[in-house]
Every structure is written in C-alpha cells, then in structure tokens.
N, C-alpha and C. Protein backbone atom coordinates (compact mmCIF):
# COMPACT_ATOMS: atom_id res chain seq x y z
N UNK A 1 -105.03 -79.91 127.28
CA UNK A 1 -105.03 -80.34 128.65
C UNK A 1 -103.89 -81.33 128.86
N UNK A 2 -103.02 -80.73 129.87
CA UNK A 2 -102.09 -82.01 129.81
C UNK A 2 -102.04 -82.84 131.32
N UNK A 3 -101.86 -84.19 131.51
CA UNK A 3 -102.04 -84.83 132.64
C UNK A 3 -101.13 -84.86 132.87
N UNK A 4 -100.66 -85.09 134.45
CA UNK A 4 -99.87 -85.15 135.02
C UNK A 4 -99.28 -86.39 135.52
N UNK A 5 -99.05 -87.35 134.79
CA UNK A 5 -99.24 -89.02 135.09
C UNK A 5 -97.58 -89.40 134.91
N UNK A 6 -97.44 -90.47 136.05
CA UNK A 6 -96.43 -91.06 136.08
C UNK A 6 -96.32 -92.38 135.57
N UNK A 7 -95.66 -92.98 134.27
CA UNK A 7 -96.08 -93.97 133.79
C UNK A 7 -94.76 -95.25 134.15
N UNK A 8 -95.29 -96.04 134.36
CA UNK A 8 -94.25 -97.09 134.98
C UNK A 8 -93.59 -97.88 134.10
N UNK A 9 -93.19 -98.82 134.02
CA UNK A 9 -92.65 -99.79 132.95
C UNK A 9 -94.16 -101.17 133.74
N UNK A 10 -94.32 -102.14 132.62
CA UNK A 10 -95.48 -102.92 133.27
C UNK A 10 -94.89 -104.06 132.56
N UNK A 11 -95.21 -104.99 133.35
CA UNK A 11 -95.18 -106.40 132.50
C UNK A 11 -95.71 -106.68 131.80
N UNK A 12 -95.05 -107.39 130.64
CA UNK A 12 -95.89 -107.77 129.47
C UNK A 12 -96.37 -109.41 129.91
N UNK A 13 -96.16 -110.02 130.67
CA UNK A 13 -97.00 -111.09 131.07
C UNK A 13 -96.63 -111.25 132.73
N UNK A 14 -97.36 -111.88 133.15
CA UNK A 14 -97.72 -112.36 134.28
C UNK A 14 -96.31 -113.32 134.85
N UNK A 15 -95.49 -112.82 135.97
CA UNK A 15 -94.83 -113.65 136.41
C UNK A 15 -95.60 -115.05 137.14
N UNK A 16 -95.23 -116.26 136.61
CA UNK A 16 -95.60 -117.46 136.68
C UNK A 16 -95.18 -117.79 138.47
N UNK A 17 -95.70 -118.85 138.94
CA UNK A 17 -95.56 -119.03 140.40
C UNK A 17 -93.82 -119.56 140.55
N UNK A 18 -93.74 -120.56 139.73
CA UNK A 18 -92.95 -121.53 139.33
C UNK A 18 -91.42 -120.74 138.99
N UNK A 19 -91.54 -119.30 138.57
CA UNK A 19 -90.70 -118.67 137.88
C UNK A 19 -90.47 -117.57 139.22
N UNK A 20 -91.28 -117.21 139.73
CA UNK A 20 -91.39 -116.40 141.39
C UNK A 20 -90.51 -117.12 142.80
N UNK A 21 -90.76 -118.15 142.19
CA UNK A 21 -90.35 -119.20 143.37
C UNK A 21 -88.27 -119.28 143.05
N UNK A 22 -88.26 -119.69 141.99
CA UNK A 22 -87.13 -119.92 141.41
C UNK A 22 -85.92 -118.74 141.35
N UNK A 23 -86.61 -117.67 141.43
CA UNK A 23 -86.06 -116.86 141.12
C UNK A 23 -85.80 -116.54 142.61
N UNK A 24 -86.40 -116.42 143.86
CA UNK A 24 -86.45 -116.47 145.20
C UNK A 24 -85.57 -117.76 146.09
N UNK A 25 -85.36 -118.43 145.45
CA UNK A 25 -84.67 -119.89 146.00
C UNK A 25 -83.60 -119.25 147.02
N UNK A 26 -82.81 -118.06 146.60
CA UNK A 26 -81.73 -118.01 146.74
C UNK A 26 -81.72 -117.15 148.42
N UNK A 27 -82.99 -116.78 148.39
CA UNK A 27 -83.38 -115.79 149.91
C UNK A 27 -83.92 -116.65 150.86
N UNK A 28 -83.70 -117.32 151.80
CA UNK A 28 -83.61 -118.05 152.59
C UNK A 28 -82.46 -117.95 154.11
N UNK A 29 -83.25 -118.12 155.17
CA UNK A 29 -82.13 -117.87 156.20
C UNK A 29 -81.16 -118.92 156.41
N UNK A 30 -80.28 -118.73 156.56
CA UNK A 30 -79.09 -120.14 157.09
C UNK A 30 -79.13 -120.13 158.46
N UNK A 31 -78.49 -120.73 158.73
CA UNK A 31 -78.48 -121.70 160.42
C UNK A 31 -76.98 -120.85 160.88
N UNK A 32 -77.09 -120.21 161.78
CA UNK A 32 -75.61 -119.41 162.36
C UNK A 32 -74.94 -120.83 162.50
N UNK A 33 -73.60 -120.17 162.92
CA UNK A 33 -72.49 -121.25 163.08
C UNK A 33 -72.26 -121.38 164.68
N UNK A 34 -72.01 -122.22 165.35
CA UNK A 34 -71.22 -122.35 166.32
C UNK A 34 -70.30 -123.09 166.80
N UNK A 35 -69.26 -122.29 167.76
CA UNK A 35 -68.63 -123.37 167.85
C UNK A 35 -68.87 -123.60 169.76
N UNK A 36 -67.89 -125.19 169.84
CA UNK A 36 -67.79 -125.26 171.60
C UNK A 36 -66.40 -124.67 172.11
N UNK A 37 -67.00 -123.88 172.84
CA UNK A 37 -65.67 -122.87 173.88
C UNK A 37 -64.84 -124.26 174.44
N UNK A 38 -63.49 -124.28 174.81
CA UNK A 38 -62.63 -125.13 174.90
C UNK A 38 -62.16 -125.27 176.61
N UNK A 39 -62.89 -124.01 176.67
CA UNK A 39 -63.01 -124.15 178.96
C UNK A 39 -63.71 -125.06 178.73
N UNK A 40 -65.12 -124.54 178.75
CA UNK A 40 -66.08 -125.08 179.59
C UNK A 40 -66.64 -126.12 178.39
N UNK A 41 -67.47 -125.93 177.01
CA UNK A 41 -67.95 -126.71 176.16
C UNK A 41 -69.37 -126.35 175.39
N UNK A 42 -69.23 -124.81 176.51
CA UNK A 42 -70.41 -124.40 175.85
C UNK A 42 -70.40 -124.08 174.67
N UNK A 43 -71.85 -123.98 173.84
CA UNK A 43 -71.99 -123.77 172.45
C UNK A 43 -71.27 -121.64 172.51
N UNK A 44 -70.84 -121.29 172.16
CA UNK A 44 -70.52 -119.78 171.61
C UNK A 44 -70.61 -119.62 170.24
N UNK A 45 -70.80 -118.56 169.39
CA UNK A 45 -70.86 -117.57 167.81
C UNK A 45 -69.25 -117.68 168.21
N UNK A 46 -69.01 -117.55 166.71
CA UNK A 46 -67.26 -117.41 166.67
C UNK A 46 -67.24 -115.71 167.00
N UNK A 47 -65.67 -115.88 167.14
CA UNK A 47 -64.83 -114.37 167.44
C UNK A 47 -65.79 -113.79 168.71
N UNK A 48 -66.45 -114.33 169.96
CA UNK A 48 -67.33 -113.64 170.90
C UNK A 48 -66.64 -114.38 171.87
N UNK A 49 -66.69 -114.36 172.66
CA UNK A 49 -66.09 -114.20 174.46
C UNK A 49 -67.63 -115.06 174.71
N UNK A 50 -67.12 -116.13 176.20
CA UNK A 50 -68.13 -117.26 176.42
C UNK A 50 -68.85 -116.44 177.60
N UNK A 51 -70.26 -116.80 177.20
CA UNK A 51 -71.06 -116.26 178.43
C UNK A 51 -71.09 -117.05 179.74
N UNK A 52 -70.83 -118.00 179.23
CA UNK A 52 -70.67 -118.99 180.96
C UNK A 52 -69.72 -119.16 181.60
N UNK A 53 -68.04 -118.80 181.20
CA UNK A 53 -66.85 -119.07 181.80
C UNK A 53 -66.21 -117.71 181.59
N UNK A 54 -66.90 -117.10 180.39
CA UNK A 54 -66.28 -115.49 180.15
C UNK A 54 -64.72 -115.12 179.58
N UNK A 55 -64.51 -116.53 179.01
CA UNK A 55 -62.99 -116.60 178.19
C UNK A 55 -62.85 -116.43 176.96
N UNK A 56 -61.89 -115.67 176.39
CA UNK A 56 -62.07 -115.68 174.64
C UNK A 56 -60.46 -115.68 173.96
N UNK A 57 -60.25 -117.25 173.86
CA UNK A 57 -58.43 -116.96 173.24
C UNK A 57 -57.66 -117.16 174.28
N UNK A 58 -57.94 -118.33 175.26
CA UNK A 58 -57.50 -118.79 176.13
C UNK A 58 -57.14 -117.58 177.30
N UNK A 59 -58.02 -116.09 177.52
CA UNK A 59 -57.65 -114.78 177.89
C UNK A 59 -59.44 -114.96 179.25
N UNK A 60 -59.65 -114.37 179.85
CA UNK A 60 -60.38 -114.20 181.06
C UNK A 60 -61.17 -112.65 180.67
N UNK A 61 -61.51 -112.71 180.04
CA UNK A 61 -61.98 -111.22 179.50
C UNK A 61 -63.24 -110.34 180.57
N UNK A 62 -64.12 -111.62 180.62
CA UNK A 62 -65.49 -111.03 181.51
C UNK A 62 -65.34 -111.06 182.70
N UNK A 63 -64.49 -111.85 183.48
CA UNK A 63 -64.25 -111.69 184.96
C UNK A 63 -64.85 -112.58 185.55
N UNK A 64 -66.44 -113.22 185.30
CA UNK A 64 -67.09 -113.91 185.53
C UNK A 64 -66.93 -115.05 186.93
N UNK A 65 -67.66 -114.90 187.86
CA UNK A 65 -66.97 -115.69 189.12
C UNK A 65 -68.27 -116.70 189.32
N UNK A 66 -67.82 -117.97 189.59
CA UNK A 66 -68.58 -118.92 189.63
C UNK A 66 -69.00 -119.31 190.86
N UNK A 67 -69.90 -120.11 191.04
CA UNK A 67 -71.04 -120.18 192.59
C UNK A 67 -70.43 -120.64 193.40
N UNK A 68 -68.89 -121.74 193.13
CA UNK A 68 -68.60 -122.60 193.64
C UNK A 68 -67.37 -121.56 194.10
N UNK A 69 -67.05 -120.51 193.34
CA UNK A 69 -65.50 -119.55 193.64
C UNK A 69 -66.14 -118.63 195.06
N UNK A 70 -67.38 -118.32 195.04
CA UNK A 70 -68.21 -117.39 195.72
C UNK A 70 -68.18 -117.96 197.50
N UNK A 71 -68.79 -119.25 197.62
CA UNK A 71 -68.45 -120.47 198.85
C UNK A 71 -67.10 -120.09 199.73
C-alpha cells in the first residue's frame, strides 16, 4: 500500500518569541518623505506636481485657477 503524502521539512525546535521578533525587526513601515513646494509651502511627495498651486520645477503643469483669479 503506498500513501500518497507530502512530507515537509519541520522544525527541529520551536522558534523562540525573542528570536521571531528579531528576526522581524527589519519589517516595519517608514514615514514617507516630504518636501515644501517653493510657490506656495505646501507639504508635496518628491518628483509630484503640487495639488494646491499645481506647479512642478518652477513649470504650471495642472492649470489650477485660484478663487481669488476667478473674482
């Protein structure tokens, strides 16, 4: 009779908490970067075009017209 079994590799002891943890240190989220756009001061992600003035590289990219341009 032969079985049909898939046999795994198993630990020979018990990973410790201390040794789980340590070994995990390294997976953790970081904090994005930002910087302040140099129009206006808002916070922006680098290399992205500003959502509030719509400039990227001293360039007018989004068009963006303000409440006070609208008047």
């Amino acid at each position: 009779m032969k079985l049909n079994l898939q046999l795994f590799a198993v630990p020979f002891r018990r990973t410790s908490k201390t040794k789980k943890r340590m070994r995990r240190t390294h997976l953790k989220k970081e904090a994005g970067e930002f910087l302040t756009c140099p129009k206006c001061g808002a916070a922006i992600r680098p290399h992205r075009a500003c959502a509030k003035c719509g400039y990227y590289k001293n360039e007018d990219v989004l068009h963006i017209k303000k409440a006070e341009e609208e008047k």
